[in-house]
Protein backbone atom coordinates (compact mmCIF):
# COMPACT_ATOMS: atom_id res chain seq x y z
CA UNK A 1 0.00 0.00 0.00
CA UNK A 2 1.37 3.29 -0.79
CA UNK A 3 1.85 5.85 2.43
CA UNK A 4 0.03 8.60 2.17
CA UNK A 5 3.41 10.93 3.08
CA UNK A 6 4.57 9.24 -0.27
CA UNK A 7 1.84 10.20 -2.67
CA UNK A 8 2.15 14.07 -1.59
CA UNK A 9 5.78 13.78 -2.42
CA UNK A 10 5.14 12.26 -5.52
CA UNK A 11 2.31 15.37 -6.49
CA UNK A 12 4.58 17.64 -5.15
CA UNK A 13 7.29 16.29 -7.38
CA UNK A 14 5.18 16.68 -10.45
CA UNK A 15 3.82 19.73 -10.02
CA UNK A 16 7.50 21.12 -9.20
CA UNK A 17 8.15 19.58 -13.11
CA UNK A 18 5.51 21.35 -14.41
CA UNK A 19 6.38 24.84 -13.07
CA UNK A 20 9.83 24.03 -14.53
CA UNK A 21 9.06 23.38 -17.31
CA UNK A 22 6.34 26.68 -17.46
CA UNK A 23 9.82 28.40 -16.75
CA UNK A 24 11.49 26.85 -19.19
CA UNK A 25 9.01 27.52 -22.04
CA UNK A 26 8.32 31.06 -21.05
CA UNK A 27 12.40 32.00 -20.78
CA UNK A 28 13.07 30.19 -24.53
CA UNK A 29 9.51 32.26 -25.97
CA UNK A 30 11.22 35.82 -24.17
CA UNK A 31 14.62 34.90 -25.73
CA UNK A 32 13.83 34.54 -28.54
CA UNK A 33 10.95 37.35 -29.63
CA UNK A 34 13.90 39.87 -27.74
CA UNK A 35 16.76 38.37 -29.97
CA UNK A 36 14.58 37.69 -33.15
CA UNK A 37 11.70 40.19 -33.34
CA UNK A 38 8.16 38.85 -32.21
CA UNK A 39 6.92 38.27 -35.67
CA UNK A 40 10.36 35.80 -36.41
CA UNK A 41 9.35 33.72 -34.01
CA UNK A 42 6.91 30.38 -34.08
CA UNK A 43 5.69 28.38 -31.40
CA UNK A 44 7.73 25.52 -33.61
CA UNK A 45 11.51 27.78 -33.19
CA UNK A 46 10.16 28.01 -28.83
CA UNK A 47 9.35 24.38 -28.46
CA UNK A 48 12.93 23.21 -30.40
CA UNK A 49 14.90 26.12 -28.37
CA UNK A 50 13.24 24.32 -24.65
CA UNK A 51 14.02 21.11 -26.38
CA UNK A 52 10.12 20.15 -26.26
CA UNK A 53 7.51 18.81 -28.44
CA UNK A 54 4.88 21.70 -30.15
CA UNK A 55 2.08 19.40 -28.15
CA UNK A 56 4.11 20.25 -25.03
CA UNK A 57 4.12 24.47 -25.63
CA UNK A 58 0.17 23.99 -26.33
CA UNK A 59 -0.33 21.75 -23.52
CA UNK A 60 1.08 25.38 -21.34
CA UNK A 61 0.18 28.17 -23.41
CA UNK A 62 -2.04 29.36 -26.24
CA UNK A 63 0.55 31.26 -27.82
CA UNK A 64 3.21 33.32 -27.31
CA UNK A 65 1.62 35.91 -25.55
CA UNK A 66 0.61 33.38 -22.94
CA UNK A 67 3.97 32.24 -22.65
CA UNK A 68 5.76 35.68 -21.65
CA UNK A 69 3.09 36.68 -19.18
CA UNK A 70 3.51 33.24 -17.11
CA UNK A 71 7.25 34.83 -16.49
CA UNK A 72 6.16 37.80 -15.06
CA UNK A 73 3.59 36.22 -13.26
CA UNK A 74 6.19 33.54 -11.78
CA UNK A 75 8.69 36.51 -11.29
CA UNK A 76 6.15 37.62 -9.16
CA UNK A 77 5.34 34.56 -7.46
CA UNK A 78 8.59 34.03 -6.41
CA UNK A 79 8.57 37.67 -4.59
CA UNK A 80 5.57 36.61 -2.54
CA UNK A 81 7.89 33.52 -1.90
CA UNK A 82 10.52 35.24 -1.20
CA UNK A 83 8.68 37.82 1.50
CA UNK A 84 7.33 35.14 3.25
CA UNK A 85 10.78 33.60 3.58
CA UNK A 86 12.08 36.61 5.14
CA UNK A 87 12.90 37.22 8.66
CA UNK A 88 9.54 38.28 10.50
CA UNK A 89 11.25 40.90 12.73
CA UNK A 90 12.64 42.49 9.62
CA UNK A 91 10.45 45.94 8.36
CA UNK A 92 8.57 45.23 5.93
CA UNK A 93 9.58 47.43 3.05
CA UNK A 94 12.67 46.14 3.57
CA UNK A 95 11.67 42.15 3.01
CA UNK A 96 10.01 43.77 -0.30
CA UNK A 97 13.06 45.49 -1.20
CA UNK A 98 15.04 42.80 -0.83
CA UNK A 99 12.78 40.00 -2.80
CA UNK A 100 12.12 42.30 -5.58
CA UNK A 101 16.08 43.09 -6.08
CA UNK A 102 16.42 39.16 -5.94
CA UNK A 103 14.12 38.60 -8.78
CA UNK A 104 14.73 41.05 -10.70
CA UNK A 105 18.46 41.80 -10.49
CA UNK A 106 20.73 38.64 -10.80
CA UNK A 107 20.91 37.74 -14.73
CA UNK A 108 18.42 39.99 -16.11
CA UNK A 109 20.00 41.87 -18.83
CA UNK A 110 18.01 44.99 -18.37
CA UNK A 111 19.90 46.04 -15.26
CA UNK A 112 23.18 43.86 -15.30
CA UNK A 113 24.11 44.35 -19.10
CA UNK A 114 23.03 47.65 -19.77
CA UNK A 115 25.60 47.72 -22.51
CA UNK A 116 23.92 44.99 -24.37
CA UNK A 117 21.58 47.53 -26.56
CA UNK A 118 20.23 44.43 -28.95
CA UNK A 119 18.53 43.05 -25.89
CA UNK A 120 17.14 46.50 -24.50
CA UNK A 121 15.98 47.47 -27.74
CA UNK A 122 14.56 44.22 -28.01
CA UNK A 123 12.66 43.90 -24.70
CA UNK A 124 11.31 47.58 -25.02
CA UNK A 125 9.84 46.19 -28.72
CA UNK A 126 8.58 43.26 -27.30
CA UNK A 127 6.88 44.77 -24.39
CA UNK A 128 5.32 47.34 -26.64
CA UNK A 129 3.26 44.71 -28.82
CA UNK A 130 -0.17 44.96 -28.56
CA UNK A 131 -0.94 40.86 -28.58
CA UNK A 132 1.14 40.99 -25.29
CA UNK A 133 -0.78 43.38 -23.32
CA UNK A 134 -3.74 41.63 -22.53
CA UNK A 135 -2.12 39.22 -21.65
CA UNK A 136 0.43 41.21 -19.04
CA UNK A 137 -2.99 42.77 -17.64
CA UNK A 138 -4.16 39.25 -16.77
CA UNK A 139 -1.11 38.10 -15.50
CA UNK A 140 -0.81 41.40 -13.69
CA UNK A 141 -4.37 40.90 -11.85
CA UNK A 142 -2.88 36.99 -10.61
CA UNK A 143 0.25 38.57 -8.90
CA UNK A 144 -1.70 41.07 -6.98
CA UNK A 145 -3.53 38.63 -5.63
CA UNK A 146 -0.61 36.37 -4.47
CA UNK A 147 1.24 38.69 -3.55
CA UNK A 148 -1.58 40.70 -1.27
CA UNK A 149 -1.92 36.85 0.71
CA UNK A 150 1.65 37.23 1.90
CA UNK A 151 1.68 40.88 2.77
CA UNK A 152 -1.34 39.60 4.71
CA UNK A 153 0.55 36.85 5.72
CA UNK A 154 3.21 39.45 7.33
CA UNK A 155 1.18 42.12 8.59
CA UNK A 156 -1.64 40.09 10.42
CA UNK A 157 -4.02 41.66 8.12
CA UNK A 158 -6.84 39.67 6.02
CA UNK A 159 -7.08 40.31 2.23
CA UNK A 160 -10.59 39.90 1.85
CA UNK A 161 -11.09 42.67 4.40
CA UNK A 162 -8.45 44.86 4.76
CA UNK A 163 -7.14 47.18 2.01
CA UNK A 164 -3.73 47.40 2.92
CA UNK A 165 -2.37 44.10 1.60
CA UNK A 166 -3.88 45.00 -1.79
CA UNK A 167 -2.69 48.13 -2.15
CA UNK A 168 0.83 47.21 -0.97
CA UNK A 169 0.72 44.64 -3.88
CA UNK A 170 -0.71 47.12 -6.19
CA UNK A 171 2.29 49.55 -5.38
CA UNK A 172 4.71 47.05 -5.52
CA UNK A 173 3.65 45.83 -8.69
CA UNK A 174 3.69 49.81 -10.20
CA UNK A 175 7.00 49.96 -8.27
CA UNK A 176 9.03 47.39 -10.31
CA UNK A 177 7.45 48.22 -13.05
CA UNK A 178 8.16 51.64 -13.61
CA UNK A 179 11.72 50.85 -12.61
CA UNK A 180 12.07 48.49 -15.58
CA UNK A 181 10.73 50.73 -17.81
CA UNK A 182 12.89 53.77 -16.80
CA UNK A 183 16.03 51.26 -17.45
CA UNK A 184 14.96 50.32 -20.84
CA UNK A 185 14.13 54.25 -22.06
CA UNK A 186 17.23 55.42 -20.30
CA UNK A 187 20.02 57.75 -22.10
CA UNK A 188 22.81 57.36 -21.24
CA UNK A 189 21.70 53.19 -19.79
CA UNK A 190 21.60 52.68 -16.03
CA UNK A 191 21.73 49.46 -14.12
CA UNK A 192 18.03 48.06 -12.85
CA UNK A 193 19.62 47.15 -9.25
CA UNK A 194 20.37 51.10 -8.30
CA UNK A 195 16.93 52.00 -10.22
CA UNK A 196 14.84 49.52 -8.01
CA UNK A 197 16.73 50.68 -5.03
CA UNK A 198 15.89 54.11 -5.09
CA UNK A 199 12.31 53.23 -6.02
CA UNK A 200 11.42 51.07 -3.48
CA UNK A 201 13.71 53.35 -0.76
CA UNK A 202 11.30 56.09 -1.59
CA UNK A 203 8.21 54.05 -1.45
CA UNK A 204 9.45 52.59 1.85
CA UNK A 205 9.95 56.91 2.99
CA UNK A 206 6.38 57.38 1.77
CA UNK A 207 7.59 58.98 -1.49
CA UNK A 208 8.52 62.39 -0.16
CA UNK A 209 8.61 65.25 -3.15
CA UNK A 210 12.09 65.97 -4.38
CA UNK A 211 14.78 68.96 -3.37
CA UNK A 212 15.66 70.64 -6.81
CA UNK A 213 18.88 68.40 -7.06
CA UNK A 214 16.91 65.92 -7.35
CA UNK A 215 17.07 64.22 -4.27
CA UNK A 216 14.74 63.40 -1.30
């Protein structure tokens, strides 16, 4: 008879394959529409790149659309992951500050190569197509909501009946994204990590108004 202990690990197991392999898709689709243009790319070039079958991708996603948003939204996932893994006696906008800098920082060309102008130019195209941004939207909507359970989760509040953990999400959410967008646009470039830093330290300050230098 199989123990019960045994059967969770084996669910567990799979469904720690299948978010793997969600990764896996979504990082070959984003490679390639950045390197190739979105409109050189088929779901045929994504499924060879993750070493995959086309049944496989469609099995995922609907498309390629599909496919990019699931990053973000596991990006995000991983914050609300990552906050709840942080020390409880540590302020809270600095567990935020510290899971979004670890998701967003460590490999991601639009902050640690900002040299590489192919890939900048390509992400800011690929962001900007349309099919993309209803997608983004719903994936958007998702992290919110998983993120708001652990700022609940922290602050002792209850999503369903307290604003705060929703609007913390919602901020946080505006928060990295306006810093990624402000790296891509940027002339001269200018690394995501110092970007995100200042962001989130004057979120955590309650976003006082600027001296004229340009400074809190």
């Amino acid at each position: 008879m199989t123990h019960p202990h045994q059967d969770d690990a084996h669910v567990g197991l799979r469904e720690r394959k299948k978010r793997e392999t969600r990764v896996a898709l979504s990082r070959a689709t984003i490679g390639l529409c950045v390197l190739r243009g979105w409109d050189n790319v088929t779901v045929e070039d994504i499924a060879t790149a993750a070493d995959v079958s086309v049944r496989t991708f469609r099995n995922y996603f609907s498309g390629k659309a599909d496919a990019i948003a699931a990053g973000h939204l596991e990006r995000m996932l991983r914050i609300a992951d990552e906050v709840r893994a942080r020390p409880v006696a540590e302020p809270l906008w600095d567990s935020i500050a510290h899971a979004v800098q670890a998701q967003f920082v460590p490999g991601d060309a639009t902050g640690a190569s900002p040299q590489d102008q192919r890939w900048t130019d390509g992400l800011r195209l690929m962001l900007a197509e349309p099919a993309l941004q209803g997608e983004i939207a719903k994936a958007n909507v998702a992290a919110q909501e998983q993120l708001a359970e652990a700022i609940a989760e922290r602050t002792g509040t209850d999503v369903t009946r307290d604003v705060y953990p929703k609007l913390v999400a919602a901020v946080v959410g505006a928060g990295s994204a306006t810093a990624v967008e402000h790296c891509l646009r940027a002339d001269p470039p200018v690394p995501l990590a110092a970007v995100l830093r200042e962001a989130f330290d004057g979120l955590a300050a309650g976003l006082p108004v600027p001296s004229a230098t340009g400074q809190p």
